[in-house]
PDB file of N, CA and C in Angstrom:
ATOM      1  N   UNK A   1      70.409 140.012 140.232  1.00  0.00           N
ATOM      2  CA  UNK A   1      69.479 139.751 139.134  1.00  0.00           C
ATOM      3  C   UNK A   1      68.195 139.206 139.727  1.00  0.00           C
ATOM      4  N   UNK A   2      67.081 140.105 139.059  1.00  0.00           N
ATOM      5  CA  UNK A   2      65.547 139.345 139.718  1.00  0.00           C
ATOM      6  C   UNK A   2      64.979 138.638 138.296  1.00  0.00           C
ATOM      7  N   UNK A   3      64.556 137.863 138.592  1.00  0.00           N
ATOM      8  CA  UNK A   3      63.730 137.074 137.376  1.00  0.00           C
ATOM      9  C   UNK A   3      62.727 136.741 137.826  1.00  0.00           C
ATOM     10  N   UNK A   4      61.642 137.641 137.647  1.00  0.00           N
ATOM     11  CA  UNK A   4      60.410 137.759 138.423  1.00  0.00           C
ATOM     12  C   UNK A   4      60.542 137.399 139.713  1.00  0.00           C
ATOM     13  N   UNK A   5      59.502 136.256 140.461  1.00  0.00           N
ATOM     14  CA  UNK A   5      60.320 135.640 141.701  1.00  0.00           C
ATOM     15  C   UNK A   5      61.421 135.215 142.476  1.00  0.00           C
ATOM     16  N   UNK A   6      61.944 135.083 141.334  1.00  0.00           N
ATOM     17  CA  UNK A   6      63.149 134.325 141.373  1.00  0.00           C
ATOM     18  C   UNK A   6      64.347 135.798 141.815  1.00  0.00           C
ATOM     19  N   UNK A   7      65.096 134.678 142.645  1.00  0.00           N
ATOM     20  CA  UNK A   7      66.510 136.072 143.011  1.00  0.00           C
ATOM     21  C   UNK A   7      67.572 135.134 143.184  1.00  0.00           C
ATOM     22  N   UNK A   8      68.117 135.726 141.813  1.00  0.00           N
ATOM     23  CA  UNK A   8      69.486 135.104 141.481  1.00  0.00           C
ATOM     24  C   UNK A   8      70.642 135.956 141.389  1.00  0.00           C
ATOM     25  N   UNK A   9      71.629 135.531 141.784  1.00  0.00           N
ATOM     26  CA  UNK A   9      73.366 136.331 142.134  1.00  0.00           C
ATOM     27  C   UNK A   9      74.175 135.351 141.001  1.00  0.00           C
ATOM     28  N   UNK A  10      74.733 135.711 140.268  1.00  0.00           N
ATOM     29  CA  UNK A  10      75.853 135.196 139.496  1.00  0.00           C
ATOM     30  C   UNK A  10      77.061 135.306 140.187  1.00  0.00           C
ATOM     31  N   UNK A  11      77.195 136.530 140.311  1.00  0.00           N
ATOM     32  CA  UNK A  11      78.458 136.732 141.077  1.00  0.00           C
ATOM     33  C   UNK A  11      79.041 135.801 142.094  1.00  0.00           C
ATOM     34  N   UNK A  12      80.470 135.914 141.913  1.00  0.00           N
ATOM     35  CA  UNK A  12      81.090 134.401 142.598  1.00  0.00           C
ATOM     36  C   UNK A  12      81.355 135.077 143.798  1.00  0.00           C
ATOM     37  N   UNK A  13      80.380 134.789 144.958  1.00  0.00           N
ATOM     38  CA  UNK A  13      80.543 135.631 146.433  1.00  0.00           C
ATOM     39  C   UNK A  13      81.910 135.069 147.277  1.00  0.00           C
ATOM     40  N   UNK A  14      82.089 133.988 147.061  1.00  0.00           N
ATOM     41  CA  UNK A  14      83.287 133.576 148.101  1.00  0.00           C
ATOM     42  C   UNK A  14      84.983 133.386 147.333  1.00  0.00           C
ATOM     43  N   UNK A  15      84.598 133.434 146.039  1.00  0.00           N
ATOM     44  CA  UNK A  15      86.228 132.703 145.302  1.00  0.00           C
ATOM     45  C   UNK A  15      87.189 131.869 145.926  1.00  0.00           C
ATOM     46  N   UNK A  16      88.278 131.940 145.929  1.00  0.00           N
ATOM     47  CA  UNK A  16      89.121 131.022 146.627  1.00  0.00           C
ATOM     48  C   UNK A  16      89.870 130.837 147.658  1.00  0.00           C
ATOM     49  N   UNK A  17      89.796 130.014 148.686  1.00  0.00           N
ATOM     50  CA  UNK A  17      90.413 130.486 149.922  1.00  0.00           C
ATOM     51  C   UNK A  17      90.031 131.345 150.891  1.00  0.00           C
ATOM     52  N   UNK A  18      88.432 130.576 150.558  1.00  0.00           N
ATOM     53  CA  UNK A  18      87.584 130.978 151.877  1.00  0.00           C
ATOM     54  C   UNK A  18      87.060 130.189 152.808  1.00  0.00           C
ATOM     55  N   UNK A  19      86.793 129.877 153.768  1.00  0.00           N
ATOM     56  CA  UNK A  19      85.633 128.930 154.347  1.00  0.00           C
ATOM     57  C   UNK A  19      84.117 129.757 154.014  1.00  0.00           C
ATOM     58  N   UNK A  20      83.260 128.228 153.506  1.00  0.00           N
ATOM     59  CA  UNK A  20      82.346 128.827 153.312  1.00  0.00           C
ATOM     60  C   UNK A  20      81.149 127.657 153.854  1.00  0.00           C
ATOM     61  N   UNK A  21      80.270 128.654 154.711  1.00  0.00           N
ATOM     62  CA  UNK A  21      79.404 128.066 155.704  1.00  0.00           C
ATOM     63  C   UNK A  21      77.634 128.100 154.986  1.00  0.00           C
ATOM     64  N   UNK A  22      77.483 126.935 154.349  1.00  0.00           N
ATOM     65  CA  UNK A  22      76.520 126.669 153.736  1.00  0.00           C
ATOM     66  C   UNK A  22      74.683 126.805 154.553  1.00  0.00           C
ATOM     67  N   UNK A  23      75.279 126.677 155.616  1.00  0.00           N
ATOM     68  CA  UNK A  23      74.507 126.647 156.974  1.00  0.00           C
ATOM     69  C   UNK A  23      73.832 128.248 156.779  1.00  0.00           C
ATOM     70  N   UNK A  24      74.535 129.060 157.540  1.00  0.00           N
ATOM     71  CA  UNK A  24      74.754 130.238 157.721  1.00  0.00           C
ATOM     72  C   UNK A  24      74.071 131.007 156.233  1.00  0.00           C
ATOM     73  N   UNK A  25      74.719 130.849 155.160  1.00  0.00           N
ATOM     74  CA  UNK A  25      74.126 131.449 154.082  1.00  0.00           C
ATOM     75  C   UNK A  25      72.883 130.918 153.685  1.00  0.00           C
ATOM     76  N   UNK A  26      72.265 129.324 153.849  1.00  0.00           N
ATOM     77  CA  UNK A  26      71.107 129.363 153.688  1.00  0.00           C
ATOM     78  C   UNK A  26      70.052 130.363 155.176  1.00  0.00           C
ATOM     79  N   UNK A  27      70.707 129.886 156.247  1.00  0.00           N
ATOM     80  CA  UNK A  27      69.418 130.655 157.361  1.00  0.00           C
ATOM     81  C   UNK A  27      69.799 132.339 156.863  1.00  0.00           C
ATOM     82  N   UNK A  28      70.643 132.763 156.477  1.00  0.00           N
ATOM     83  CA  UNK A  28      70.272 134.269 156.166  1.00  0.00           C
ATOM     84  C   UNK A  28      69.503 134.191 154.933  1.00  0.00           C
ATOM     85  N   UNK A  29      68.654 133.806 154.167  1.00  0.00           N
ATOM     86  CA  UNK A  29      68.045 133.467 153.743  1.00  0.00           C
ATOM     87  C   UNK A  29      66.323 134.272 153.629  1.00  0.00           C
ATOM     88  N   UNK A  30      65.717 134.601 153.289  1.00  0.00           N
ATOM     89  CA  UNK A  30      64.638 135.183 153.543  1.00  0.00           C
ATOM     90  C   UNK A  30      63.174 135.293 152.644  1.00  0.00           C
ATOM     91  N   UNK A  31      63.974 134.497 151.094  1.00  0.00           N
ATOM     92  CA  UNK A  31      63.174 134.875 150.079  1.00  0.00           C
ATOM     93  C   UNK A  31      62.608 133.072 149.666  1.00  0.00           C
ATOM     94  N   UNK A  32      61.428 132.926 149.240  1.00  0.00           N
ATOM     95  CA  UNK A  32      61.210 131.530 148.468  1.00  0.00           C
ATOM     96  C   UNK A  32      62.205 131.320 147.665  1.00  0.00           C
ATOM     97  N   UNK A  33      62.636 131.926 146.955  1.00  0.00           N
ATOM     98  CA  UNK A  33      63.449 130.990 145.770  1.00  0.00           C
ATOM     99  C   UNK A  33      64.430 132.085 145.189  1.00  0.00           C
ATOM    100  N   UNK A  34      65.848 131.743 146.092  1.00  0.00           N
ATOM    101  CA  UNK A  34      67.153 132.157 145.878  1.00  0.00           C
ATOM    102  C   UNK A  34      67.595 131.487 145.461  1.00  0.00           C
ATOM    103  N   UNK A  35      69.281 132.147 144.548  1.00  0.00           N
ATOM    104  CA  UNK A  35      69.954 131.218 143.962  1.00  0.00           C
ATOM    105  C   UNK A  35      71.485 132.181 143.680  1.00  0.00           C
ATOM    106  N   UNK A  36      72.405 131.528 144.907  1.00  0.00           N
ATOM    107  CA  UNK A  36      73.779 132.247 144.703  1.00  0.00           C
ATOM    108  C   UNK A  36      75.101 130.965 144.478  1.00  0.00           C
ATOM    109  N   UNK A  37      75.670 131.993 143.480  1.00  0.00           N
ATOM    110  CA  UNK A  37      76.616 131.198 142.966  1.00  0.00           C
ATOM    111  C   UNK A  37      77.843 131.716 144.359  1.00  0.00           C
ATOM    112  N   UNK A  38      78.592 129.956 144.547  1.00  0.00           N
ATOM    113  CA  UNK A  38      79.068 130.112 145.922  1.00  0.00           C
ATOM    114  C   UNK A  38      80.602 130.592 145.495  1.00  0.00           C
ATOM    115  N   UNK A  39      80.931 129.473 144.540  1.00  0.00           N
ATOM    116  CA  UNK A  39      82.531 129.435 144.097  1.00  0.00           C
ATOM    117  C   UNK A  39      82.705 129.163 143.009  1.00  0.00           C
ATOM    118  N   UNK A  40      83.673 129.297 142.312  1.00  0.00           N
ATOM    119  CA  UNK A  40      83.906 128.708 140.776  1.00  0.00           C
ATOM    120  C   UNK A  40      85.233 127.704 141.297  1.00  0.00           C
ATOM    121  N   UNK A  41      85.063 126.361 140.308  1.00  0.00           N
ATOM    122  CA  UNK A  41      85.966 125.093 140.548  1.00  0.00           C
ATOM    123  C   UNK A  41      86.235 124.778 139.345  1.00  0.00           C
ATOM    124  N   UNK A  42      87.774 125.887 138.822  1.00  0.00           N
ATOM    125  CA  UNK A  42      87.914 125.413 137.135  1.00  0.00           C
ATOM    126  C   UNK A  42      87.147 126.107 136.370  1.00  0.00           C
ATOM    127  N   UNK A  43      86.110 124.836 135.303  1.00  0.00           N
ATOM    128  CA  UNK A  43      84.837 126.001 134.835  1.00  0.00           C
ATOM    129  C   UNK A  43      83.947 125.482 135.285  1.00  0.00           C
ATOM    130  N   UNK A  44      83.377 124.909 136.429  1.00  0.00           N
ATOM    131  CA  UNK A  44      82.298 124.644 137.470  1.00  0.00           C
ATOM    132  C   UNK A  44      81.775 126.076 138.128  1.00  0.00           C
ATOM    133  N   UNK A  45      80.582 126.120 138.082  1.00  0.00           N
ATOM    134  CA  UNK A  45      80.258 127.033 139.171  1.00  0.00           C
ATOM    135  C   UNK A  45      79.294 126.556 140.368  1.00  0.00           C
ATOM    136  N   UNK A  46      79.524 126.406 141.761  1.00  0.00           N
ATOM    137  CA  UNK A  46      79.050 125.532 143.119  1.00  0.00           C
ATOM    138  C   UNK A  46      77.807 126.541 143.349  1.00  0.00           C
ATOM    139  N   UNK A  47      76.462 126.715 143.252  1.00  0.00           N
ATOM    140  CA  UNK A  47      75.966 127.367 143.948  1.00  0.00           C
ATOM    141  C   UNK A  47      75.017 126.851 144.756  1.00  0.00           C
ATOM    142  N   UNK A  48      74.327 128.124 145.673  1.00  0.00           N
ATOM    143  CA  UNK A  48      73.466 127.037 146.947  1.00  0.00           C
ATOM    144  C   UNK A  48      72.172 128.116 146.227  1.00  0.00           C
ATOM    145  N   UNK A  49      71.073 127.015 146.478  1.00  0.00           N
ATOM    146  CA  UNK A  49      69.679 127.211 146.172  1.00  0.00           C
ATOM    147  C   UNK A  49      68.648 126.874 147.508  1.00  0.00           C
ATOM    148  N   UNK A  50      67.938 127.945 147.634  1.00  0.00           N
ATOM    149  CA  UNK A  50      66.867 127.867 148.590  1.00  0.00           C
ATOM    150  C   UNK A  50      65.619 128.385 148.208  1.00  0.00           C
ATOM    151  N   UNK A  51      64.936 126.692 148.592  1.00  0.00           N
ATOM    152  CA  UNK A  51      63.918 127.337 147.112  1.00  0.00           C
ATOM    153  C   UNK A  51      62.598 126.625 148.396  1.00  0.00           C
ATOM    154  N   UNK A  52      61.591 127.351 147.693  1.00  0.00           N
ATOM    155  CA  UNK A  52      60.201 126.794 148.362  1.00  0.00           C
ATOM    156  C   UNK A  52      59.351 127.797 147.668  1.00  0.00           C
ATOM    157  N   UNK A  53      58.161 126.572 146.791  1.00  0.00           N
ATOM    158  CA  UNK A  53      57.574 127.049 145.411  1.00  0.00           C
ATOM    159  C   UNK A  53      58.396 125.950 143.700  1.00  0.00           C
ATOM    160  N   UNK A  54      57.670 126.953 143.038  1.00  0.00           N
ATOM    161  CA  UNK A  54      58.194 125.826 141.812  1.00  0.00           C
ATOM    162  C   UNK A  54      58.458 126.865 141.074  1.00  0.00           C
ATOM    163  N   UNK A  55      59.537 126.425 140.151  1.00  0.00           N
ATOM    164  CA  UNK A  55      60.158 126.880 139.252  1.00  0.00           C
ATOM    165  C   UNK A  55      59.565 126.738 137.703  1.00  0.00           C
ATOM    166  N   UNK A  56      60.022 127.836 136.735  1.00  0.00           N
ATOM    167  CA  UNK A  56      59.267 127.019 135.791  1.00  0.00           C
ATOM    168  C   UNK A  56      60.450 125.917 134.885  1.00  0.00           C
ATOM    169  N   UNK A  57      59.518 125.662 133.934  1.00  0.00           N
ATOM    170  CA  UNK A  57      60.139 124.659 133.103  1.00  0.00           C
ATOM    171  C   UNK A  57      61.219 125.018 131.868  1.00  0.00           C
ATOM    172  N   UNK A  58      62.061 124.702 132.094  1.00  0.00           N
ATOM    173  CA  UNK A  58      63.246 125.230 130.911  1.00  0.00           C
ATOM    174  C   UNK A  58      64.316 124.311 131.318  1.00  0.00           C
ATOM    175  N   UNK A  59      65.006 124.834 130.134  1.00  0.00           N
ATOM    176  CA  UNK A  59      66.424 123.457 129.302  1.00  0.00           C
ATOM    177  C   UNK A  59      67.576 124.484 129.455  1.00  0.00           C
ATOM    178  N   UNK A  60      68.590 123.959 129.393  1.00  0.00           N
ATOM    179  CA  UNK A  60      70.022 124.255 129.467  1.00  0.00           C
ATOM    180  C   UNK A  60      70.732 123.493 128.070  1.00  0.00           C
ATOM    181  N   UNK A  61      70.803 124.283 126.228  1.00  0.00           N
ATOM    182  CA  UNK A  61      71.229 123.198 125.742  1.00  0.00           C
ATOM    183  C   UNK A  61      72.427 122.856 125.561  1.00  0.00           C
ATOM    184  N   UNK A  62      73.584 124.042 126.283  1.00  0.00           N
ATOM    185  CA  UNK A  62      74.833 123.257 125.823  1.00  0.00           C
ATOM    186  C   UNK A  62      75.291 122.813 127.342  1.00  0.00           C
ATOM    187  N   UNK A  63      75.035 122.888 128.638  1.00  0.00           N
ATOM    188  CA  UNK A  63      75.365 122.273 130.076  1.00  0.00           C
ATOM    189  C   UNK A  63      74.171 121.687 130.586  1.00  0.00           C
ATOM    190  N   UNK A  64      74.813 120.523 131.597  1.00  0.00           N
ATOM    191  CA  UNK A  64      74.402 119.682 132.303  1.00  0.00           C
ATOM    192  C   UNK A  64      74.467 120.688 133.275  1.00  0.00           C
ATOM    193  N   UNK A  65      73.326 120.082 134.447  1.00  0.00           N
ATOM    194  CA  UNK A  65      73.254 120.361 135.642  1.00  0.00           C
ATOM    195  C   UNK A  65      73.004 119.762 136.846  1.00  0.00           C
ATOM    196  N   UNK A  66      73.702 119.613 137.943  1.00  0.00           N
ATOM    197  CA  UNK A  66      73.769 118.584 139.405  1.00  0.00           C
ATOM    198  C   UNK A  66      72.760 118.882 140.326  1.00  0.00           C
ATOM    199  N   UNK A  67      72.046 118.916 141.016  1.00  0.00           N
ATOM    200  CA  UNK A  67      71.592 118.902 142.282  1.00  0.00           C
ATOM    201  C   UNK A  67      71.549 118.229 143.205  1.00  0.00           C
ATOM    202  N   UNK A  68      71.813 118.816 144.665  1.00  0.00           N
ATOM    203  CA  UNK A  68      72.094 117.833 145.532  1.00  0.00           C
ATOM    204  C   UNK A  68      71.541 118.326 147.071  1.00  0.00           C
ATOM    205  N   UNK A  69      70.508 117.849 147.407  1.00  0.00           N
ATOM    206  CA  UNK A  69      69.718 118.122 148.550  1.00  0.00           C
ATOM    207  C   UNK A  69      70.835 118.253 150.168  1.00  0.00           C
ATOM    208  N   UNK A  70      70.461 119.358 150.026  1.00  0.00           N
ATOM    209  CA  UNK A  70      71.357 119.479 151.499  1.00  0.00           C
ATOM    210  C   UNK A  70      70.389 119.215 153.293  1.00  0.00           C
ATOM    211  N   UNK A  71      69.012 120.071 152.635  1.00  0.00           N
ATOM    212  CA  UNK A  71      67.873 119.956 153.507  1.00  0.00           C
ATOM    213  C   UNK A  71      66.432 120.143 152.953  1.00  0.00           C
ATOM    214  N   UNK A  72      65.532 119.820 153.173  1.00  0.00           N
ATOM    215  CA  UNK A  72      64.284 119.597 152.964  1.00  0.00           C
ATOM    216  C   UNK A  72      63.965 118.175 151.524  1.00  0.00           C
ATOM    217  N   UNK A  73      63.191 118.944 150.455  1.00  0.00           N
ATOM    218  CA  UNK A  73      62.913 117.783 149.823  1.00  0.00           C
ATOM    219  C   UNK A  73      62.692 118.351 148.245  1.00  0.00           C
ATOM    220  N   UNK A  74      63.556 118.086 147.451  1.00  0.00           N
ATOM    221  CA  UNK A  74      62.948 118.357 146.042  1.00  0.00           C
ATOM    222  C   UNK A  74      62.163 117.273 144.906  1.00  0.00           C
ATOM    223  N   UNK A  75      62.040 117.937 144.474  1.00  0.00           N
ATOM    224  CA  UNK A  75      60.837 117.143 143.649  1.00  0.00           C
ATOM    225  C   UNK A  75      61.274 117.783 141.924  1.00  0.00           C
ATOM    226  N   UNK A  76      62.194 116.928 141.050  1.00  0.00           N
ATOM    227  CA  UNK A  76      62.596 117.334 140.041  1.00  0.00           C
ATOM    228  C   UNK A  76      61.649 116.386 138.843  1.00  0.00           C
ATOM    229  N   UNK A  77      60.658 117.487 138.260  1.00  0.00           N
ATOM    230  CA  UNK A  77      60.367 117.130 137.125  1.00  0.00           C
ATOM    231  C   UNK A  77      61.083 116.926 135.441  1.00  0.00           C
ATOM    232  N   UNK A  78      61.151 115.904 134.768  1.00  0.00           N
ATOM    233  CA  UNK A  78      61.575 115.918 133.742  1.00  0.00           C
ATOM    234  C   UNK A  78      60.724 115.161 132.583  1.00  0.00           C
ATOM    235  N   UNK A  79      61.242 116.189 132.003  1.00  0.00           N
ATOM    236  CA  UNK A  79      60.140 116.304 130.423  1.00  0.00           C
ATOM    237  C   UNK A  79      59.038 116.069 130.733  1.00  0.00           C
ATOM    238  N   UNK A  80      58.376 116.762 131.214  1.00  0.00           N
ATOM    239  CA  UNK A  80      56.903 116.630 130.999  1.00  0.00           C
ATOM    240  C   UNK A  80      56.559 114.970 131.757  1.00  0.00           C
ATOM    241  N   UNK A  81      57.489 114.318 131.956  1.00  0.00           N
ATOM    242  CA  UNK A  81      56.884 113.022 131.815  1.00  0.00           C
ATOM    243  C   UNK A  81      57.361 111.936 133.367  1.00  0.00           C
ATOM    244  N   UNK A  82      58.700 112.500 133.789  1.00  0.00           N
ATOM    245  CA  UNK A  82      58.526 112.098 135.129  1.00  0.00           C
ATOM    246  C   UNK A  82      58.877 113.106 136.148  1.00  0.00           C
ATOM    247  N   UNK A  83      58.740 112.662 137.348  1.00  0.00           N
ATOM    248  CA  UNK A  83      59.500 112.791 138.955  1.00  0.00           C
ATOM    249  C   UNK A  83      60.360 112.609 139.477  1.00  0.00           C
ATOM    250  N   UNK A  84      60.817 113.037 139.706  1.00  0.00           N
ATOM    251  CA  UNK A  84      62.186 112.441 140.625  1.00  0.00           C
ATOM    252  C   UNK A  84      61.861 112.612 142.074  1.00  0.00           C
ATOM    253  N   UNK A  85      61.936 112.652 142.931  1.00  0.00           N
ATOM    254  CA  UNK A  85      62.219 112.854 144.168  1.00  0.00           C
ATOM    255  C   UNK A  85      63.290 112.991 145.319  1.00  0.00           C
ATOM    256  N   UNK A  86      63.938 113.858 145.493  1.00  0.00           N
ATOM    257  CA  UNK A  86      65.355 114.220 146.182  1.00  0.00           C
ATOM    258  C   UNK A  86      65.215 114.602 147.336  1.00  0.00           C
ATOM    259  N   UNK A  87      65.562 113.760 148.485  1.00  0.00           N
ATOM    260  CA  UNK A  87      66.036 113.458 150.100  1.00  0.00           C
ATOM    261  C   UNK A  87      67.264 114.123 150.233  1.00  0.00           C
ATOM    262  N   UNK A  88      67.149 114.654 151.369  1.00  0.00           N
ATOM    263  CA  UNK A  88      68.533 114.975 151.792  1.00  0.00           C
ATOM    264  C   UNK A  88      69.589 113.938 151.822  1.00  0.00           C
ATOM    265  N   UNK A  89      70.798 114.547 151.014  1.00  0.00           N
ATOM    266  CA  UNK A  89      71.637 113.730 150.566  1.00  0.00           C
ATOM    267  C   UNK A  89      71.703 112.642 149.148  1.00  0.00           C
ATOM    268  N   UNK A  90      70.968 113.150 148.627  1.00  0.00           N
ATOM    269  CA  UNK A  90      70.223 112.421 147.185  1.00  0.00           C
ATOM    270  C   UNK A  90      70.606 113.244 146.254  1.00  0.00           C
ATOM    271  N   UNK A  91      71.062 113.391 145.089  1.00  0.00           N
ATOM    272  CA  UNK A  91      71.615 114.393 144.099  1.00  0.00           C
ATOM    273  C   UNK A  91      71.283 113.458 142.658  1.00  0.00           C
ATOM    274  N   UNK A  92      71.120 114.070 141.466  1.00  0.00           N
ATOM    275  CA  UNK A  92      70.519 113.704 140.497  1.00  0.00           C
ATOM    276  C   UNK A  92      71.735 114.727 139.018  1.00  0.00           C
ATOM    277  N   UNK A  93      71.789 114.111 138.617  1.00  0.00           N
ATOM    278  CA  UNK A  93      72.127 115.211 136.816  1.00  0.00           C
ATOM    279  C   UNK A  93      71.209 114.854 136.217  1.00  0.00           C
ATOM    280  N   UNK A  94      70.947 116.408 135.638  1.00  0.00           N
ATOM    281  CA  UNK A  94      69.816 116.272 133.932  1.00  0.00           C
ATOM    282  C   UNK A  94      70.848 116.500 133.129  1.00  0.00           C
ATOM    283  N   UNK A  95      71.068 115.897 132.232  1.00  0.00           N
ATOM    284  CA  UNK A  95      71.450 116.028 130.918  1.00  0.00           C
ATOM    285  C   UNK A  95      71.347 117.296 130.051  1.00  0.00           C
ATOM    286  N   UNK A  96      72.112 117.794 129.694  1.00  0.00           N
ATOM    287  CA  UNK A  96      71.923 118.847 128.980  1.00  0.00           C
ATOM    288  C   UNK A  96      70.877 118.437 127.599  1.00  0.00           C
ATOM    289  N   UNK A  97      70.057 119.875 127.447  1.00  0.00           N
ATOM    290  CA  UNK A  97      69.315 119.629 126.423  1.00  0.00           C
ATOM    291  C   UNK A  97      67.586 119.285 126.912  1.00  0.00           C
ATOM    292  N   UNK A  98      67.472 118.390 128.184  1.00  0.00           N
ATOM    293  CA  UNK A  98      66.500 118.455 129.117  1.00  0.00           C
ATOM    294  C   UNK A  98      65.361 119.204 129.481  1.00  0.00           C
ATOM    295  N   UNK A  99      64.146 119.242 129.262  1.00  0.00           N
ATOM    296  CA  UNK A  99      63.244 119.971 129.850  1.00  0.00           C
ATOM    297  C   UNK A  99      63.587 119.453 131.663  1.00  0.00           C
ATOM    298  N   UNK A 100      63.607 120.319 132.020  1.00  0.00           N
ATOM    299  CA  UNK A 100      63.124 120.019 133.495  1.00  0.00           C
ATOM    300  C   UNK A 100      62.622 121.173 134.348  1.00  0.00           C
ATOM    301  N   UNK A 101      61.862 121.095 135.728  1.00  0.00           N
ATOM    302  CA  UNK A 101      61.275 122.472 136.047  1.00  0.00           C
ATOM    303  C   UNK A 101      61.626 121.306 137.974  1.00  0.00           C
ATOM    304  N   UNK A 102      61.930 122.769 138.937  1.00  0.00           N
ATOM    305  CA  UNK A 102      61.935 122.129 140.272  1.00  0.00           C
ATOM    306  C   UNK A 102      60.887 122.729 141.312  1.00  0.00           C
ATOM    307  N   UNK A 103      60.747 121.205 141.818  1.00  0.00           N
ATOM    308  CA  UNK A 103      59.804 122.094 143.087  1.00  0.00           C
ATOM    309  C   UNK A 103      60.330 121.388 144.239  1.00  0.00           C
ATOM    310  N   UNK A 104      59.904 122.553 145.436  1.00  0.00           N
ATOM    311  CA  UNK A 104      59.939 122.317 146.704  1.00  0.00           C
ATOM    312  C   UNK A 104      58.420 122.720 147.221  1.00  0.00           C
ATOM    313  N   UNK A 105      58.299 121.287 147.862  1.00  0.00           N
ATOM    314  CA  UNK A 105      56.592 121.399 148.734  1.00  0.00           C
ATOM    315  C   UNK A 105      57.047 122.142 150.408  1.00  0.00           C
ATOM    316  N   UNK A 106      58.666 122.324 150.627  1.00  0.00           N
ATOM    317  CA  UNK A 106      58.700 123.022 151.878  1.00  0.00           C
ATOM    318  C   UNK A 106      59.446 123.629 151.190  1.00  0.00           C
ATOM    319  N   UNK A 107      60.910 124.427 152.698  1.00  0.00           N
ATOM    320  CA  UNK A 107      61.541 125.187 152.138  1.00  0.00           C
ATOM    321  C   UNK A 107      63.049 124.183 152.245  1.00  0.00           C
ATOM    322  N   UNK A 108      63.557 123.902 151.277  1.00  0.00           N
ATOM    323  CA  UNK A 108      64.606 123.007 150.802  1.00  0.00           C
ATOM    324  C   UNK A 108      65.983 123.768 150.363  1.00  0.00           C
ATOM    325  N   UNK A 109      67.042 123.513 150.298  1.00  0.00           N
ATOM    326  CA  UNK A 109      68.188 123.935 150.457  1.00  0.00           C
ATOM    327  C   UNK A 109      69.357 122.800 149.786  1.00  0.00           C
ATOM    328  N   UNK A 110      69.743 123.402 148.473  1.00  0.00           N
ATOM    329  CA  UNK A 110      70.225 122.743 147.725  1.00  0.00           C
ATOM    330  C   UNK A 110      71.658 123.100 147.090  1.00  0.00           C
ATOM    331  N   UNK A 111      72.610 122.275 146.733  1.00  0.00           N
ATOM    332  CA  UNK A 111      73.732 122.609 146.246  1.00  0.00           C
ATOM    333  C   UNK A 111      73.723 122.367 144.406  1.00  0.00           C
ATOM    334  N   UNK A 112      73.701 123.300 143.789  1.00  0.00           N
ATOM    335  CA  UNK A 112      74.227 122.838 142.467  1.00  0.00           C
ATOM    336  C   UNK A 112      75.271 123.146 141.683  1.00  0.00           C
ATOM    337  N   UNK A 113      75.768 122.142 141.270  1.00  0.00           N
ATOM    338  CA  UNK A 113      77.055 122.169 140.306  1.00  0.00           C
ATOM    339  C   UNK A 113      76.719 122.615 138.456  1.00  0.00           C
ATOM    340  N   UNK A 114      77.190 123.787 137.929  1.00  0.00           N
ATOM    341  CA  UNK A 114      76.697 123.660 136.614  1.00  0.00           C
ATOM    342  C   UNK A 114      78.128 124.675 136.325  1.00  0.00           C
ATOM    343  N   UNK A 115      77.916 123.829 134.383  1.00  0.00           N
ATOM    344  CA  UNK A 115      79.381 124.805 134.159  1.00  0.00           C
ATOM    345  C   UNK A 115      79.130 126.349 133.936  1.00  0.00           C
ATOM    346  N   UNK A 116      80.342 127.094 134.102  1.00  0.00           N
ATOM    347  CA  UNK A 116      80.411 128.609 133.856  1.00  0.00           C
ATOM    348  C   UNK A 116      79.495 128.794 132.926  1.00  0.00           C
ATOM    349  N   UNK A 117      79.033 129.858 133.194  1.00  0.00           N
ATOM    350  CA  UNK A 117      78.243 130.437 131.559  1.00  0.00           C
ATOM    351  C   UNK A 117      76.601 130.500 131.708  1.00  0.00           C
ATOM    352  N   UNK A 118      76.118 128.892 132.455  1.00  0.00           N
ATOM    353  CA  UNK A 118      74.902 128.787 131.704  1.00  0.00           C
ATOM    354  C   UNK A 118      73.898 129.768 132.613  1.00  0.00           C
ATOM    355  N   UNK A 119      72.762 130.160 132.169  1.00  0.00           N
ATOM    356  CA  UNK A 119      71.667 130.698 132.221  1.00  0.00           C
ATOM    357  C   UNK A 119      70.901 130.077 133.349  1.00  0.00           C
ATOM    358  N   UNK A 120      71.177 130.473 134.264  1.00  0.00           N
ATOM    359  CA  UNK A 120      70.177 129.639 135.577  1.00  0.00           C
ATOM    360  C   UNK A 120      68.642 129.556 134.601  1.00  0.00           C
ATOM    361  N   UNK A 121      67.799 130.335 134.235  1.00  0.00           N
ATOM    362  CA  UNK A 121      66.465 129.875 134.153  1.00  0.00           C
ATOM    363  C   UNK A 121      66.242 129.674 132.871  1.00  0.00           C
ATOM    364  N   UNK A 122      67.544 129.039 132.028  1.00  0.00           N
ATOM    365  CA  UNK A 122      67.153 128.270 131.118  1.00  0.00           C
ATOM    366  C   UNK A 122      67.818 128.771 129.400  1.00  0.00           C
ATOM    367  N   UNK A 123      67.783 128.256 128.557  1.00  0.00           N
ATOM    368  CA  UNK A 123      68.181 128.813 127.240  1.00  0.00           C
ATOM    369  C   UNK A 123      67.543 129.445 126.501  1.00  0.00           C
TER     370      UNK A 123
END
């Protein structure tokens, strides 16, 4: 799936009873702002994001969503009204229902947790 810039995989590439090398799938890597779903956990879906550029702004209203800096640096806006700032090893939830939009000022490499179903770029 392309969403304009954006290149997103739903598809659950590894399922269960794999090793899966987070490393490796971000350096094959090639585009600003990917987004593959790694595994499903239950009704979790784990995916890794490699993003550099900004995303736009949109809500998720019936799931929450995790992020969690693996490398570089995100910069999570919410509602219009603050910042966040995410270090490697720093992870944040928005609340479902949330405006929020993400940026990376480099190229950053991220894990997120969100349940089955939802709409990566929003409701």
């Amino acid at each position: 799936m392309s969403a304009g810039k954006y290149e997103i995989h739903l598809e659950d590439k590894f399922g269960y009873s794999t090793l899966i090398d987070a490393d490796a799938e971000a350096a094959a890597c090639a585009v600003p702002w990917f987004n593959q779903t790694l595994t499903t956990v239950n009704d979790a879906l784990v995916r890794l994001g490699v993003f550099h550029g900004e995303f736009h702004w949109h809500k998720h209203d019936e799931q929450d969503e995790f992020f969690f800096v693996l490398e570089g640096e995100l910069l999570l806006d919410i509602d219009h009204k603050e910042t966040h700032t995410l270090k490697r090893h720093q992870g944040y939830t928005v609340p479902k229902g949330v405006m929020h939009r993400t940026r990376a000022p480099e190229r950053t490499v991220v894990l997120m947790i969100e349940q089955r179903g939802v709409i990566p770029t929003g409701d």
